[in-house]
Protein backbone atom coordinates (compact mmCIF):
# COMPACT_ATOMS: atom_id res chain seq x y z
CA UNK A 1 -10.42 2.45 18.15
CA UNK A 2 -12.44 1.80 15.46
CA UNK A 3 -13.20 -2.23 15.16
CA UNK A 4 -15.27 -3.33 11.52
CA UNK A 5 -15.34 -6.40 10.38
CA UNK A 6 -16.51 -6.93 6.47
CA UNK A 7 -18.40 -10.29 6.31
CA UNK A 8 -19.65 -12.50 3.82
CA UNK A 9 -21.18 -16.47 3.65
CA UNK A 10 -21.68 -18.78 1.21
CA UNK A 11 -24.55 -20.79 1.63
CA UNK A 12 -26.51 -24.34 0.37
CA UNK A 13 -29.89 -22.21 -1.11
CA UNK A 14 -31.28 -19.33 -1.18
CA UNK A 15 -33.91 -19.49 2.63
CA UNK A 16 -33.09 -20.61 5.11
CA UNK A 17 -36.42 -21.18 6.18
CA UNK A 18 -36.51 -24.22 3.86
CA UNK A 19 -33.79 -26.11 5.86
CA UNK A 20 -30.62 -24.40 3.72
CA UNK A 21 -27.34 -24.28 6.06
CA UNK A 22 -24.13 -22.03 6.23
CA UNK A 23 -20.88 -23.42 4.08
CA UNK A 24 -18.57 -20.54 4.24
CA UNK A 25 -18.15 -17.43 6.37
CA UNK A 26 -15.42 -14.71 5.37
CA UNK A 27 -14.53 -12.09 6.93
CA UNK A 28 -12.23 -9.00 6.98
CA UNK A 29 -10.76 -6.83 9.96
CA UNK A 30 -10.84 -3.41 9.36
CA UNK A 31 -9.22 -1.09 12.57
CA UNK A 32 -9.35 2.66 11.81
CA UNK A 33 -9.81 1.48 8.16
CA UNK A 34 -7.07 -0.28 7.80
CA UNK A 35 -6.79 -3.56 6.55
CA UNK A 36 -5.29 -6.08 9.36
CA UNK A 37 -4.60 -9.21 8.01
CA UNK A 38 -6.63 -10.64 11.04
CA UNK A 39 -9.41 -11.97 8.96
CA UNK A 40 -11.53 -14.92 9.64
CA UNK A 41 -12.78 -17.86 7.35
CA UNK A 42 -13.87 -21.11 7.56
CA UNK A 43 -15.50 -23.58 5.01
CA UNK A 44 -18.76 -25.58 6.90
CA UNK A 45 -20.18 -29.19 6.49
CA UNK A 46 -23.63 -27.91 5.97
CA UNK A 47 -24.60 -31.88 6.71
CA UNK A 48 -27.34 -31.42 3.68
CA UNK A 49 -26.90 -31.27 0.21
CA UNK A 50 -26.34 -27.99 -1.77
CA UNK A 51 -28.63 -27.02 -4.35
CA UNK A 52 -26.93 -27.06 -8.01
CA UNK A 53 -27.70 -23.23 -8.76
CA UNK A 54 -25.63 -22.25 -5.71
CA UNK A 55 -22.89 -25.02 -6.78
CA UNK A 56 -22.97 -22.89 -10.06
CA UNK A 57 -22.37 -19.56 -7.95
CA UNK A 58 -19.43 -20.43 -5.94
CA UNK A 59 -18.20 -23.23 -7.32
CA UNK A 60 -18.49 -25.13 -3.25
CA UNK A 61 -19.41 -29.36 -3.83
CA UNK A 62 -20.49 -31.77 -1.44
CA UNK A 63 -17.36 -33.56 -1.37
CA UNK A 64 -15.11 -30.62 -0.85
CA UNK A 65 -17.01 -30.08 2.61
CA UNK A 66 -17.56 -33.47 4.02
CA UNK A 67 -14.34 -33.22 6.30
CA UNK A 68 -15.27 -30.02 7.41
CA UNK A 69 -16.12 -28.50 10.85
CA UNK A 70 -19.76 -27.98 11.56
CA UNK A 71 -21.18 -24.78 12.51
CA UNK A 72 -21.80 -25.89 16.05
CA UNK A 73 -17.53 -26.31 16.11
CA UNK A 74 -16.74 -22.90 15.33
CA UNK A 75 -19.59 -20.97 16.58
CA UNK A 76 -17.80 -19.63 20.23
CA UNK A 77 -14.23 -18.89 17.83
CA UNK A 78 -16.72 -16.96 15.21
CA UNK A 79 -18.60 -15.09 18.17
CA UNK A 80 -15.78 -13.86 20.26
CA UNK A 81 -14.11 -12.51 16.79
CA UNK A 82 -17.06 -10.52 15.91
CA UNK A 83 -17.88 -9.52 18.83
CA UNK A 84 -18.30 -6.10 19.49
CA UNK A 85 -17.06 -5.08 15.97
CA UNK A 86 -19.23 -3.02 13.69
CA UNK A 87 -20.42 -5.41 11.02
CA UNK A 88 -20.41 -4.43 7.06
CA UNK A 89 -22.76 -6.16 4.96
CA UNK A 90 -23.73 -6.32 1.10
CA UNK A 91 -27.14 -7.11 1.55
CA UNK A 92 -27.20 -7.53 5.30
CA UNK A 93 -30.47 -9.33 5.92
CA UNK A 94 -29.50 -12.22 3.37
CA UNK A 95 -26.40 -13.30 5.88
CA UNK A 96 -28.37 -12.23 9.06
CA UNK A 97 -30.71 -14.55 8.35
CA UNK A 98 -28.82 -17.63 7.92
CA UNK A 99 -26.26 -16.74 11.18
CA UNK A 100 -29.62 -16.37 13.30
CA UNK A 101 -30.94 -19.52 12.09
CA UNK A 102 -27.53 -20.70 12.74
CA UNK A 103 -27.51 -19.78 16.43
CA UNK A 104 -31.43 -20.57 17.27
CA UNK A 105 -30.69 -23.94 15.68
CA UNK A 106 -27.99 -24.14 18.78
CA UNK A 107 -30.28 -23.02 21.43
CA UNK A 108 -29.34 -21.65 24.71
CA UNK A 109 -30.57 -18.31 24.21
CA UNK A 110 -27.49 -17.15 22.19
CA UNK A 111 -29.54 -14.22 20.89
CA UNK A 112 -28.99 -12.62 17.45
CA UNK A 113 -25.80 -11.51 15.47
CA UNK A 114 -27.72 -7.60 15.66
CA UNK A 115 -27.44 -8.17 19.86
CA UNK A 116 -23.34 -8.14 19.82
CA UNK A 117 -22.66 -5.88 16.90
CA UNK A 118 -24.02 -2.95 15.08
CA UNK A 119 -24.62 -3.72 11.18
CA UNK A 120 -24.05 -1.74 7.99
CA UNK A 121 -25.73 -2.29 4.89
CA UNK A 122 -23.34 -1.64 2.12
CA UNK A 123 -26.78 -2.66 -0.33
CA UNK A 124 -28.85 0.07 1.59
CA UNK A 125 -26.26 2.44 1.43
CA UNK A 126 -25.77 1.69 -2.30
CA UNK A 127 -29.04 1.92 -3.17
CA UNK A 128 -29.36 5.63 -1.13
CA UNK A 129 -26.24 7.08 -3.20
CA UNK A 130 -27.08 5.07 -6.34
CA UNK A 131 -31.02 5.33 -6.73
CA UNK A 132 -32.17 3.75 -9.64
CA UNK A 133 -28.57 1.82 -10.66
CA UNK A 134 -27.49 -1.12 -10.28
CA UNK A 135 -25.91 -2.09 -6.67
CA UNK A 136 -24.86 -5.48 -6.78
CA UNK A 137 -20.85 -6.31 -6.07
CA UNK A 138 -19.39 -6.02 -9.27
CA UNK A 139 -21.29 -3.00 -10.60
CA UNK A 140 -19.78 -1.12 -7.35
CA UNK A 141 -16.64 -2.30 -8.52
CA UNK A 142 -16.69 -0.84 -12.01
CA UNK A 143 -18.13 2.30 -10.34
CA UNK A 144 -15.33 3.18 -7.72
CA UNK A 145 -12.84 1.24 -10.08
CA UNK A 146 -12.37 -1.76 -8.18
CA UNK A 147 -10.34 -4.51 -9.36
CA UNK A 148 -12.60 -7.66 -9.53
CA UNK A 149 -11.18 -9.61 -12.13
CA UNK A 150 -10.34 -12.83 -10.07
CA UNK A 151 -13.42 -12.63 -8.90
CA UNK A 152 -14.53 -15.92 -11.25
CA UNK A 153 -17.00 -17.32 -8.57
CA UNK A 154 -18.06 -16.61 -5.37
CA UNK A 155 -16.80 -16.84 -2.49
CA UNK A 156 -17.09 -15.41 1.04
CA UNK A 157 -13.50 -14.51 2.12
CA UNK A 158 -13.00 -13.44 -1.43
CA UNK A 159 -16.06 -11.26 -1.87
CA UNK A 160 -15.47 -9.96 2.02
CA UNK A 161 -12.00 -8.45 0.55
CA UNK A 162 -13.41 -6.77 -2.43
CA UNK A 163 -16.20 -5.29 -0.09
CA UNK A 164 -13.77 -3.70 2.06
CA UNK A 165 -12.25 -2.10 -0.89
CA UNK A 166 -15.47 -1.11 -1.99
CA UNK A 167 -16.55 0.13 1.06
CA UNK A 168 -13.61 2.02 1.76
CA UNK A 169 -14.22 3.94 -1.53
CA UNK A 170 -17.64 4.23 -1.06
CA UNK A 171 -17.14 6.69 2.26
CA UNK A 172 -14.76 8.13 1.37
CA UNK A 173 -11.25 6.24 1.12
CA UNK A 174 -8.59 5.67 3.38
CA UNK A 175 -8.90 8.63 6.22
CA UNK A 176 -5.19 8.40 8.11
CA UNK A 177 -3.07 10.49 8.20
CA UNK A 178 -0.70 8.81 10.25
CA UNK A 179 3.12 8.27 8.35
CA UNK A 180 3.91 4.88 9.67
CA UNK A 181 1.65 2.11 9.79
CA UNK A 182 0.72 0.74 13.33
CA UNK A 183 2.46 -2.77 12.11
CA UNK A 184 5.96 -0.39 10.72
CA UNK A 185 5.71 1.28 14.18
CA UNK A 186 8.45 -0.99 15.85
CA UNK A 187 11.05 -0.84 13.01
CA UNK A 188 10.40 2.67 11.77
CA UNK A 189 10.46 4.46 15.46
CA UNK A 190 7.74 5.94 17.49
CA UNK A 191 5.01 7.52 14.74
CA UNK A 192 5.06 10.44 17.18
CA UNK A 193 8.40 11.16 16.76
CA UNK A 194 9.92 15.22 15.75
CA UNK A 195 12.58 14.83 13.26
CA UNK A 196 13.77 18.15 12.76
CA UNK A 197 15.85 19.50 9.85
CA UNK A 198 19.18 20.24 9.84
CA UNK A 199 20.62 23.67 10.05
CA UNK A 200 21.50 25.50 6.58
CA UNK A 201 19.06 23.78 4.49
CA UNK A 202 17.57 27.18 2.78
CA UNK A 203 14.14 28.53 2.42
CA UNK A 204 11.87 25.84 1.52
CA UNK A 205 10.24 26.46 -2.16
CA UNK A 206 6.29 26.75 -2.13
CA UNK A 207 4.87 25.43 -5.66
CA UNK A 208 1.15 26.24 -5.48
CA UNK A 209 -1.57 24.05 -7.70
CA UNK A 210 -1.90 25.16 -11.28
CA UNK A 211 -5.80 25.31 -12.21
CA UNK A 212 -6.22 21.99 -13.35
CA UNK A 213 -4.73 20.47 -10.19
CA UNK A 214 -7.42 22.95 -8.30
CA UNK A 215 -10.36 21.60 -10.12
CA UNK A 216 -8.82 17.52 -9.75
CA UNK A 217 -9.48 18.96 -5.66
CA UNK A 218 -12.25 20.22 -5.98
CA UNK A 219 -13.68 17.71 -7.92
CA UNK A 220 -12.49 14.97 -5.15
CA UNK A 221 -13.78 17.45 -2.27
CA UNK A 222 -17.44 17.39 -3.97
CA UNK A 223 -17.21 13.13 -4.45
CA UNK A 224 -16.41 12.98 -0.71
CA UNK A 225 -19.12 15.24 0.38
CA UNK A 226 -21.47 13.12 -1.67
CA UNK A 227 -19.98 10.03 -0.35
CA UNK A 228 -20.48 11.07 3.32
CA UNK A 229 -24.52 12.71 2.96
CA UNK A 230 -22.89 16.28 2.70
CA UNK A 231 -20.46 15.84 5.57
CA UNK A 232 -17.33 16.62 4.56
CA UNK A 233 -15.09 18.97 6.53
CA UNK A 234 -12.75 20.22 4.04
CA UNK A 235 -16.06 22.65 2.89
CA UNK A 236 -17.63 22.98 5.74
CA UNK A 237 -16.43 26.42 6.15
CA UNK A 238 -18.25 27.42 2.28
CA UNK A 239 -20.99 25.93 3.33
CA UNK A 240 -21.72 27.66 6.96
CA UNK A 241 -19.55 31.13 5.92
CA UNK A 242 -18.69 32.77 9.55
């Protein structure tokens, strides 16, 4: 099973070379591409004080996190979620950099955030399918018709959910097929289950697309392809003709 987790921190500067700390870390659980609800955040007593251009870009003061946990409380909890999960990042090395400086600022050999989980790029990737646009959060959003519009500041569990979204639209959309979601399983019955029709019911009646419903397909068929670097199934067989 597929395990992704979208993540996102909020932070005291911009390098954390210069001493800048960790004051928020969202994330999102993603299983098979599905939204879990098992999503992680935490707000960080960065014990410094936050620069007033990042104050202006997520709205985070001093005084909000003085009663707050330090990294060094929540690090294990934070590790054993991520663990193992494929990681999706909007500009990975930016959030990278501070959870390394994080950890080495620990010690014990923890090792980097790259040694426990693979990372995706969503900027990279962005940038590849996008050359030459703009790539930042909200201009994905008003390209794949995401709904920001509570999006007044920033924020990392905040901007971890619209990533997902994003994300999600970017490869391609939700993929399952399945009927019944995992969490309806219980009260729904078994998503394996044959219901079969009752006796008498008549012919079924076919309705086939009209032509603008066949170009709407098409159309879709050609964004995933694009979406995926030319690897979408559904024309496969146009492409490589037996």
């Amino acid at each position: 099973m597929t395990r992704q987790i979208v993540l996102d921190t909020e932070t005291t500067g911009l390098e954390p070379s210069e001493g800048h700390r960790i004051i928020e870390i969202g994330c999102v659980e993603l299983l098979e591409r599905r939204q879990t609800g098992n999503n992680f955040q935490q707000y960080l007593n960065p014990e410094r004080e936050i620069e007033a251009g990042a104050v202006n870009v997520h709205g985070i003061t001093d005084d909000f996190l003085a009663d707050k946990p330090r990294f060094a409380d929540i690090a294990e909890g934070f590790l054993n979620y991520i663990e193992g999960a494929e990681l999706v990042i909007h500009n990975a090395p930016f959030d990278l950099g501070f959870l390394n400086h994080e950890l080495e600022r620990l010690g014990g050999g923890r090792g980097r955030i790259q040694d426990c989980c693979q990372v995706i790029d969503t900027l990279d990737m962005a940038r590849r399918m996008h050359p030459g646009q703009r790539n930042g959060l909200d201009a994905l959003c008003r390209r794949y018709e995401i709904d920001n519009s509570h999006r007044k500041l920033h924020g990392a569990l905040l901007d971890s959910e619209i990533l997902a979204d994003v994300y999600l639209a970017m490869t391609g959309g939700q993929v399952s097929l399945s009927l019944d979601h995992a969490s309806e399983a219980g009260s729904r019955g078994s998503i394996g289950e044959i219901r079969r029709l009752a006796a008498g019911r008549g012919r079924l009646r076919i309705i086939p697309a009209n032509a603008l419903e066949m170009e709407r397909h098409r159309e879709r068929l050609m964004a995933i392809d694009k979406a995926s670097g030319g690897d979408c199934l559904w024309l496969a067989e146009e492409k490589n003709p037996a």
